[in-house]
Protein backbone atom coordinates (compact mmCIF):
# COMPACT_ATOMS: atom_id res chain seq x y z
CA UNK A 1 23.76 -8.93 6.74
CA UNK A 2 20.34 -9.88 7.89
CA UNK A 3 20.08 -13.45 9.69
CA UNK A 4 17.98 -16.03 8.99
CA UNK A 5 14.83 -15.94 10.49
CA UNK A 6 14.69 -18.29 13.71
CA UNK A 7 11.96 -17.66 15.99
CA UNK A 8 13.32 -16.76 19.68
CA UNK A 9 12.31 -17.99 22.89
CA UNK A 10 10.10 -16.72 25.56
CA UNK A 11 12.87 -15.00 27.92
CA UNK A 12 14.36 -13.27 24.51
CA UNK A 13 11.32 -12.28 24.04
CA UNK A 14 10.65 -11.09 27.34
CA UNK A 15 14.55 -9.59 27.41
CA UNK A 16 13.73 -7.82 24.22
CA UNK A 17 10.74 -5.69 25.43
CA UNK A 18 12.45 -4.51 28.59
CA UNK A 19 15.68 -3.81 26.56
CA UNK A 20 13.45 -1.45 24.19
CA UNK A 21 12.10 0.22 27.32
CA UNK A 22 15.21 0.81 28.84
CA UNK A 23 17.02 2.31 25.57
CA UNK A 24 13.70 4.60 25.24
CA UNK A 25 13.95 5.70 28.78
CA UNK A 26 17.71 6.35 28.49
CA UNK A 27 19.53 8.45 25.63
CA UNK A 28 22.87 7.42 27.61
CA UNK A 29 22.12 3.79 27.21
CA UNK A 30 23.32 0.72 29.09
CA UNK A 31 25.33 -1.41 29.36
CA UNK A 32 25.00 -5.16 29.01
CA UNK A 33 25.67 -6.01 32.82
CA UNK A 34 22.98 -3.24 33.65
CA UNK A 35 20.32 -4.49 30.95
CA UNK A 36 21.10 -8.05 32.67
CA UNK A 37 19.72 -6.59 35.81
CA UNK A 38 16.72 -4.79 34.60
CA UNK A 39 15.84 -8.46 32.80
CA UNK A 40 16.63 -10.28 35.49
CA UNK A 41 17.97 -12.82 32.83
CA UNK A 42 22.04 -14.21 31.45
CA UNK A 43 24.13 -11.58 29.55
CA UNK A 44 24.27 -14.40 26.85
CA UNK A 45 20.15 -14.09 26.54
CA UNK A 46 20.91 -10.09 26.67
CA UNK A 47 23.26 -10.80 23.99
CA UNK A 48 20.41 -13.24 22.13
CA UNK A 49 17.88 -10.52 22.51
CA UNK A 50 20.30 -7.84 21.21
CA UNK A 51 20.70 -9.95 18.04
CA UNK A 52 17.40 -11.08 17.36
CA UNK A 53 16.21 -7.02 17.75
CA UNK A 54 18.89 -5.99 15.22
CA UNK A 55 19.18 -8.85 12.68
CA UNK A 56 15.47 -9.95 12.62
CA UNK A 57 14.01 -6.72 13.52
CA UNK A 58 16.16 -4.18 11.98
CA UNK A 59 16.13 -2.60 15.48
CA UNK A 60 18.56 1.10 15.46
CA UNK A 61 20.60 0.07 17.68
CA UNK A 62 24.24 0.47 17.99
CA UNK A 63 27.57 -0.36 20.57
CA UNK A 64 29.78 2.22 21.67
CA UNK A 65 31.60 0.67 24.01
CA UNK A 66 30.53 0.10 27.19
CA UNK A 67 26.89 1.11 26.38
CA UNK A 68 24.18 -0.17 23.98
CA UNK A 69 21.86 2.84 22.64
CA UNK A 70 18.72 3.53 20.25
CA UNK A 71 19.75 5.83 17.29
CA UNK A 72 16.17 6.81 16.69
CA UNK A 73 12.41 6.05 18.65
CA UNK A 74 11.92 2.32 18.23
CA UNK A 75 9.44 -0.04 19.24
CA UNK A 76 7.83 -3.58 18.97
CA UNK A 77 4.29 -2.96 17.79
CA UNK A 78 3.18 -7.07 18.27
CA UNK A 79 5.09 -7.45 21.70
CA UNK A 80 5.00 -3.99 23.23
CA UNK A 81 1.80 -2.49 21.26
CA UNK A 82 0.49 0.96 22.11
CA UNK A 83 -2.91 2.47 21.09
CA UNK A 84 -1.22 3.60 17.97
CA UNK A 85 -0.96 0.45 17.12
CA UNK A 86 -3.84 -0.75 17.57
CA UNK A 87 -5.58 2.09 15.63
CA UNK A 88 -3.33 1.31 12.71
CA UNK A 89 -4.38 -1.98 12.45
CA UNK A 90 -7.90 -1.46 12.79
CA UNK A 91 -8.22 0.94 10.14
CA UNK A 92 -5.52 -1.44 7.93
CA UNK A 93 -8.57 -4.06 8.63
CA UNK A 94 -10.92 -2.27 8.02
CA UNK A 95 -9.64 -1.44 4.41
CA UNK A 96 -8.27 -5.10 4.00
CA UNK A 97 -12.08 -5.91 4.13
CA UNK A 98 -12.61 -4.39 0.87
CA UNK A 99 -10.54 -6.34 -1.44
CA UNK A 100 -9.41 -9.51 0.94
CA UNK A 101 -11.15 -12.82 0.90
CA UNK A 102 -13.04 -13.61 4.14
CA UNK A 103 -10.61 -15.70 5.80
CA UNK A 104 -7.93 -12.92 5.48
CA UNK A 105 -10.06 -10.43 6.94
CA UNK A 106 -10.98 -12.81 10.00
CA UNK A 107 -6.66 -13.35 10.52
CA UNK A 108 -6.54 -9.54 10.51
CA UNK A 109 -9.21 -9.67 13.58
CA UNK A 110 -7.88 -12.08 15.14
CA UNK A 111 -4.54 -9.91 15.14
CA UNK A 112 -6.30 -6.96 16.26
CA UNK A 113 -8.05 -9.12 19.13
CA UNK A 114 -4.50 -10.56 20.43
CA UNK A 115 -2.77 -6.71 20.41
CA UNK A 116 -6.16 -5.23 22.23
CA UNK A 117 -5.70 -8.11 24.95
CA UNK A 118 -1.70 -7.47 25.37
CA UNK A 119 -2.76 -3.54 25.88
CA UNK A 120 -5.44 -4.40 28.10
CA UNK A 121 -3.11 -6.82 30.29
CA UNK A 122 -0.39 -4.09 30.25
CA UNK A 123 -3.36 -1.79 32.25
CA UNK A 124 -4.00 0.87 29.00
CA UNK A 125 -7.38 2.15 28.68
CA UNK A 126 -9.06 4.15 26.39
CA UNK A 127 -8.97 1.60 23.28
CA UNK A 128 -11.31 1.87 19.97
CA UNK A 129 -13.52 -0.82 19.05
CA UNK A 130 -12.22 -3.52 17.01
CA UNK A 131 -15.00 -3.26 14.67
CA UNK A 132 -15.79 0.93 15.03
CA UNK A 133 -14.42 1.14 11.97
CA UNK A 134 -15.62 -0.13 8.45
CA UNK A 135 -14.92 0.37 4.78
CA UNK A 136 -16.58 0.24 1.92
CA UNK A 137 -15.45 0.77 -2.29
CA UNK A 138 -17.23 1.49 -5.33
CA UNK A 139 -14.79 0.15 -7.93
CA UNK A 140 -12.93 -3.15 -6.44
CA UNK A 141 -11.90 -6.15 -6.85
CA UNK A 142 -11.62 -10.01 -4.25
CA UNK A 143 -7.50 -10.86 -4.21
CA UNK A 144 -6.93 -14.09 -4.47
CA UNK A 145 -5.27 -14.70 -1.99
CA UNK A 146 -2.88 -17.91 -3.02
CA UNK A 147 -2.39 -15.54 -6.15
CA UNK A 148 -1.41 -12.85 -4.39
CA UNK A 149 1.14 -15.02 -2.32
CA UNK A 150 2.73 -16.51 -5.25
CA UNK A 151 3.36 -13.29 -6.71
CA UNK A 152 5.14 -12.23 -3.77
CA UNK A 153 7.45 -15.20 -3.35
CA UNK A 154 7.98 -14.63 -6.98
CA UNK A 155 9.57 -10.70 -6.06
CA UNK A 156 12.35 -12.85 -4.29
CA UNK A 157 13.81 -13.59 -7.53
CA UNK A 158 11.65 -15.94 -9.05
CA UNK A 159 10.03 -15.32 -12.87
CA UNK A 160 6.55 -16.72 -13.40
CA UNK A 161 4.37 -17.43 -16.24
CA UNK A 162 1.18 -15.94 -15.91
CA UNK A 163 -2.16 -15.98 -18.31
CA UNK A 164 -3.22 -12.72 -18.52
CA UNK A 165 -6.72 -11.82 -19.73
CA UNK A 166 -6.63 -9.02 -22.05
CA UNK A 167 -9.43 -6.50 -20.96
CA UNK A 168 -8.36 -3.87 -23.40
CA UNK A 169 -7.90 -6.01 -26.34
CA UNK A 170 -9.24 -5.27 -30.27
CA UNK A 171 -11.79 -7.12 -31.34
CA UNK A 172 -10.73 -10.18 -32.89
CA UNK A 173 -7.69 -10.29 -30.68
CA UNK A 174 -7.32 -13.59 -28.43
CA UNK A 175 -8.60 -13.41 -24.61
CA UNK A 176 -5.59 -14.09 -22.80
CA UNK A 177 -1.64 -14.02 -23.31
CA UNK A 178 0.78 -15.81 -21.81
CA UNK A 179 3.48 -13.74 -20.69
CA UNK A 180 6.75 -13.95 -18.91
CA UNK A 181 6.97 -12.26 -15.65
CA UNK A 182 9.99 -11.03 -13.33
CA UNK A 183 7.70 -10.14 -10.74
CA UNK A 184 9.19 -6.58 -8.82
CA UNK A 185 6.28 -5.75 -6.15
CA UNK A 186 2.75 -5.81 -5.79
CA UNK A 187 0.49 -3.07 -4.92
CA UNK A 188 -3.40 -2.22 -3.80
CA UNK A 189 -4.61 1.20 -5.67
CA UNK A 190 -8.30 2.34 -5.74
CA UNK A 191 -9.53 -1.27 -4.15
CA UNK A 192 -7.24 -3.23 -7.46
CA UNK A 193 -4.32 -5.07 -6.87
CA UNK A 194 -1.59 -4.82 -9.22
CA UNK A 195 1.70 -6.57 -9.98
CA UNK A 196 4.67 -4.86 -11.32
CA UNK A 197 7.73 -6.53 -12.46
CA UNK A 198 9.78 -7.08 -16.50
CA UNK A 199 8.05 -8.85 -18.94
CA UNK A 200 10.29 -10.47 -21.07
CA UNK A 201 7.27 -10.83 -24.42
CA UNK A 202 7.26 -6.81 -23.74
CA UNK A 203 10.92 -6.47 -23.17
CA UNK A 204 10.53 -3.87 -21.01
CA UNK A 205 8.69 -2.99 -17.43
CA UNK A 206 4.72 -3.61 -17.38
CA UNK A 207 1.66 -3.32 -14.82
CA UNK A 208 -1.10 -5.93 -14.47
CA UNK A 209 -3.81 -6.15 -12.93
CA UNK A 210 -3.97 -9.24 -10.42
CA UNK A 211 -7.88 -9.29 -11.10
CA UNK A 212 -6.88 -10.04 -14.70
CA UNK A 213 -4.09 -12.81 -14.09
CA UNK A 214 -5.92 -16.55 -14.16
CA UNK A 215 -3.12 -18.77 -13.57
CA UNK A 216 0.57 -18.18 -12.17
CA UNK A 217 3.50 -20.66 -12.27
CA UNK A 218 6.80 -20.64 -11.19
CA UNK A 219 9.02 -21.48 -14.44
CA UNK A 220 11.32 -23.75 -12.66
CA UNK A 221 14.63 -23.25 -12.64
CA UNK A 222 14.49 -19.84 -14.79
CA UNK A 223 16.83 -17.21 -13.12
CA UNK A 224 16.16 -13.36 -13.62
CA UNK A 225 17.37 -11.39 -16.25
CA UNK A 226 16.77 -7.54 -14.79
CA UNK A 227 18.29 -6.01 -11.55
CA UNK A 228 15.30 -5.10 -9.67
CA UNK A 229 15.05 -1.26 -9.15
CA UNK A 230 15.21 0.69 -5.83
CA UNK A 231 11.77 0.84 -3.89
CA UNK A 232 11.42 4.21 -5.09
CA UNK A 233 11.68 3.41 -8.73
CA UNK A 234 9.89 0.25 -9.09
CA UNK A 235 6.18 2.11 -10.49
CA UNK A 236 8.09 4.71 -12.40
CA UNK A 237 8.93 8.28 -12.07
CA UNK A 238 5.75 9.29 -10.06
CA UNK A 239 4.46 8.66 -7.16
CA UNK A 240 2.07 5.53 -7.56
CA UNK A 241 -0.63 6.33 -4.66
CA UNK A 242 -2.30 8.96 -7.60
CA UNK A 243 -2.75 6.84 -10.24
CA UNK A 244 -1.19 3.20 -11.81
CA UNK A 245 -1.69 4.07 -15.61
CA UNK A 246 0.67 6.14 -18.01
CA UNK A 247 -1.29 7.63 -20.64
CA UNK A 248 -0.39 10.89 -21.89
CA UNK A 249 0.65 12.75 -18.15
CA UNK A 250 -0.02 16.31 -17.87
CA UNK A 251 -1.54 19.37 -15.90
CA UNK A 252 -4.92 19.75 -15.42
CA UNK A 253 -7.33 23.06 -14.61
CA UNK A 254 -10.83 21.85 -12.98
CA UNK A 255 -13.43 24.30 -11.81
CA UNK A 256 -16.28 22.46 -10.12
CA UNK A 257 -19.16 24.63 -8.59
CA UNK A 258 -21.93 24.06 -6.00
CA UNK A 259 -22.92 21.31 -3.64
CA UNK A 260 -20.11 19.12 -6.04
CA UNK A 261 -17.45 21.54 -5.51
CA UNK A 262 -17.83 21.38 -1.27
CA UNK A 263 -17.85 17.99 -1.91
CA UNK A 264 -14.74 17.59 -3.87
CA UNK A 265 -12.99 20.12 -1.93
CA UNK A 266 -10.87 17.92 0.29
CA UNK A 267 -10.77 14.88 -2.31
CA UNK A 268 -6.92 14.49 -3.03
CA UNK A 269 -6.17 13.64 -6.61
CA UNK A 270 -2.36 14.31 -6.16
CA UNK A 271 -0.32 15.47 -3.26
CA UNK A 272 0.68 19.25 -5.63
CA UNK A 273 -2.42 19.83 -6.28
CA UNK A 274 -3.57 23.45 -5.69
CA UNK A 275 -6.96 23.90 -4.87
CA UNK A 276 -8.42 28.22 -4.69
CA UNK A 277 -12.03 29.28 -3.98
CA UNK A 278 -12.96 31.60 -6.80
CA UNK A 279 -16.33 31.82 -5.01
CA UNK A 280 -15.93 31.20 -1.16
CA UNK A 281 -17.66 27.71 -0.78
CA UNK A 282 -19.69 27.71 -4.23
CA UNK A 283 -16.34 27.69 -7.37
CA UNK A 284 -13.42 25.69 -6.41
CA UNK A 285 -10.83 25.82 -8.60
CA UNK A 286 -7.96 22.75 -8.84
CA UNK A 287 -4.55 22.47 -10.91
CA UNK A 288 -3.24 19.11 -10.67
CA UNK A 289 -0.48 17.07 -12.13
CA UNK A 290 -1.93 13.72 -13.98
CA UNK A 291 -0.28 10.84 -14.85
CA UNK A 292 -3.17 9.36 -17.18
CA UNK A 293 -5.00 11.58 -19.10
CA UNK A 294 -7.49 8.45 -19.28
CA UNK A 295 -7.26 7.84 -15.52
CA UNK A 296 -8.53 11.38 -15.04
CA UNK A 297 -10.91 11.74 -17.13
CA UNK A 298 -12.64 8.98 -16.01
CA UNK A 299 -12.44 10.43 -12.27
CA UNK A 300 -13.89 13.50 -13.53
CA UNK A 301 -17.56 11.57 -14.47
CA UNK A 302 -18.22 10.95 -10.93
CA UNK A 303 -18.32 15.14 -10.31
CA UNK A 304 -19.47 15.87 -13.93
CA UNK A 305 -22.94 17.57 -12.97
CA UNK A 306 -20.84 20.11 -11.15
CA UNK A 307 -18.04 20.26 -14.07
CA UNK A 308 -17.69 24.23 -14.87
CA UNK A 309 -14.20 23.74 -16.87
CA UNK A 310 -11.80 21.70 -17.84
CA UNK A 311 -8.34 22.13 -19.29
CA UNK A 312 -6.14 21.41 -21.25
CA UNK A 313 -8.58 20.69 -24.45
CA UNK A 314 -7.04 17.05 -24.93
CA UNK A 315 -8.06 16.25 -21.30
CA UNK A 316 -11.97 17.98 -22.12
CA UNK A 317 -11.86 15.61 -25.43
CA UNK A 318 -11.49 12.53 -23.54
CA UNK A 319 -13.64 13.53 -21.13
CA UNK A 320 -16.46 14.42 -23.76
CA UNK A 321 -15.19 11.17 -25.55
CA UNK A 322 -16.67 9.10 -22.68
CA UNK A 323 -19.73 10.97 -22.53
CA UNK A 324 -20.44 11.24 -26.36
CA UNK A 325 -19.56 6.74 -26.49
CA UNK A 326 -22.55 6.66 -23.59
CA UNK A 327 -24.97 8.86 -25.45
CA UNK A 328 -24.61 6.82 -28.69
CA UNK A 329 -25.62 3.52 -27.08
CA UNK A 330 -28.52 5.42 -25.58
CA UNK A 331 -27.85 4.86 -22.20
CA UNK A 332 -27.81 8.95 -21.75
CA UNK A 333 -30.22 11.25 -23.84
CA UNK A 334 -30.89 15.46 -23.78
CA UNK A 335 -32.99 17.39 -25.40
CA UNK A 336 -31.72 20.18 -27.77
C-alpha cells in the first residue's frame, strides 16, 4: 500500500538520485552497506530513500536478499532529468498553451526553466529552446482551471452537482440541467476538455463537456454509488484519443484526391486505419473504424473540396445533411 505523501529531505533526495544511478549502472544490484558508500550518507537515510522511491514514487524496485535491484529502466524525470525530458515537457507546454489559462501555461515554463537549469548544472548540452516550440487549434476551448481541479478531487470519490448547459437541446427545452455527477476522469480531446464519470438523473455513464459545466459543488457528505471502472474502461469500449462521441460507430471508405489527398495522407483518424494510393500521390484511399458517425462526418467538411467518395451511404447522408442545412440558410450557393 502506497504511503502518504510526506515530502523528503535534501540528503533523501540527494540519496535517491545516486541510488537510481547505481541500480541503472548495475543489473546485479547493491547492497545497502555499498549504496551507503556511493551516498556517502546513514543506511537509515538509504533505507528513507529506498522508501520514499518505492511508496511515493512507485519506483521497480525489489530486495533479494543481500542486494537491492531495478526490475525495469527507471528514472526521476524532476531530480535526475535528461533531454527527454525536457523535450516532453516542452512540447506538453506547448500544447497546454492551447486550452490552459495564462497562469497555467507560465507554471508549465517555469517547470521547463527549473529542469533546463538542473541539465545544464549536471554539464548536458545540446538542449531545445524552451519556447522553439508552439501550438496552435482551430476548434478549442480556455479550462477553467479551479473547474478543472474540482473535478479531479471529485475522481477521488467525491459526487458533485454540476449545472450543465445543454448545447444540443430542442427548442423550448430549458438551458441548463442540474445533474448528479460521480466524477471517473477527465480528459483533453481535439483542444475540449471533458469529464467522465455516472450520472445518477441518467442512471447510467455520461460525457460532458467541461466548457459546458457553469458551476460544480461538492454534495457534502454524499458517498458514491458505482465502483469506478479500470483505466482502460472508463471512456468505453474504444480507444478515446479518436473520438469522445458514440453515435452510430461504424467503418468508413474515403477517397480524397489531389493537393487534399497529400494533405490528408498522414492525418490519423484512428490507429487501424488503412490508407492505399489508388493513384501514386493524386487518389488516396482510407478505411477507418468510427465511433461517431456525426463526429466523422463533421471531420470530413474540412477535406470536402477533395471528397471523391464516401461510404457507407448513412455516413454520405450525414455528411450531405450538413452541407444541404448550410445551403438552406444561404450561407453556401451553386449554380445548376
Amino acid at each position: 500500500m502506497r504511503s502518504s505523501f510526506r515530502a523528503p529531505g535534501p540528503k533523501v533526495v540527494d540519496a535517491a538520485k545516486t541510488i537510481i544511478d547505481a541500480l541503472t549502472s548495475s543489473q546485479a544490484g547493491a547492497s545497502k552497506g555499498e549504496l551507503a558508500r556511493l551516498c556517502s550518507a546513514s543506511k537509515e537515510t538509504v533505507q528513507r530513500a529506498l522508501n520514499w522511491l518505492r511508496n511515493d514514487n512507485n519506483a521497480p524496485i525489489e530486495f533479494r536478499r543481500p542486494v537491492w535491484r531495478l526490475t525495469e529502466p527507471y528514472r526521476l524525470p524532476l531530480l535526475s532529468p535528461q533531454p527527454d525530458d525536457l523535450t516532453a515537457v516542452v512540447l506538453a507546454g506547448a500544447m497546454l498553451e492551447t486550452v490552459a489559462d495564462p497562469d497555467l501555461a507560465h507554471r508549465v515554463q517555469e517547470l521547463v526553466a527549473e529542469l533546463d537549469q538542473r541539465l545544464r548544472a549536471a554539464g548536458t548540452r545540446g538542449l531545445i529552446p524552451a519556447r522553439g516550440v508552439s501550438a496552435t487549434m482551430t476548434f478549442g476551448a480556455t479550462i477553467d482551471r479551479r473547474r478543472l481541479e474540482k473535478l479531479l478531487q471529485a475522481t477521488l470519490g467525491k459526487v458533485v452537482e454540476i449545472e450543465h448547459r445543454k448545447v444540443w437541446r430542442k427548442r423550448g427545452e430549458p438551458a441548463f440541467a442540474t445533474i448528479r455527477l460521480e466524477p471517473w476522469s477527465c480528459r483533453v480531446h481535439d483542444g475540449m476538455a471533458y469529464v467522465r464519470g455516472f450520472a445518477r438523473d441518467r442512471d447510467g455513464a455520461r460525457t460532458y463537456r467541461i466548457a459546458d459545466i457553469d458551476s460544480v459543488r461538492v454534495v457534502p457528505n454524499a458517498r458514491t454509488s458505482q465502483r469506478r471502472p479500470p483505466p482502460d474502461e472508463i471512456w468505453g469500449d474504444r480507444d478515446p484519443r479518436f473520438g469522445i462521441d458514440e453515435h452510430k460507430p461504424g467503418e468508413a471508405r474515403i477517397v480524397v484526391r489531389g493537393a487534399v489527398a497529400r494533405w490528408f495522407e498522414p492525418v490519423v483518424l484512428h490507429p487501424q486505419q488503412e490508407s492505399r494510393w489508388l493513384e501514386p500521390n493524386e487518389v488516396l484511399e482510407r478505411r477507418v473504424p468510427y465511433r461517431s458517425r456525426r463526429e466523422l462526418a463533421r471531420r470530413l467538411l474540412s477535406i470536402i473540396d477533395g471528397l471523391v467518395m464516401v461510404e457507407p451511404e448513412e455516413l454520405r447522408l450525414e455528411l450531405s445533411g450538413y452541407v444541404k442545412a448550410a445551403h438552406d440558410r444561404g450561407l453556401i450557393t451553386w449554380e445548376a
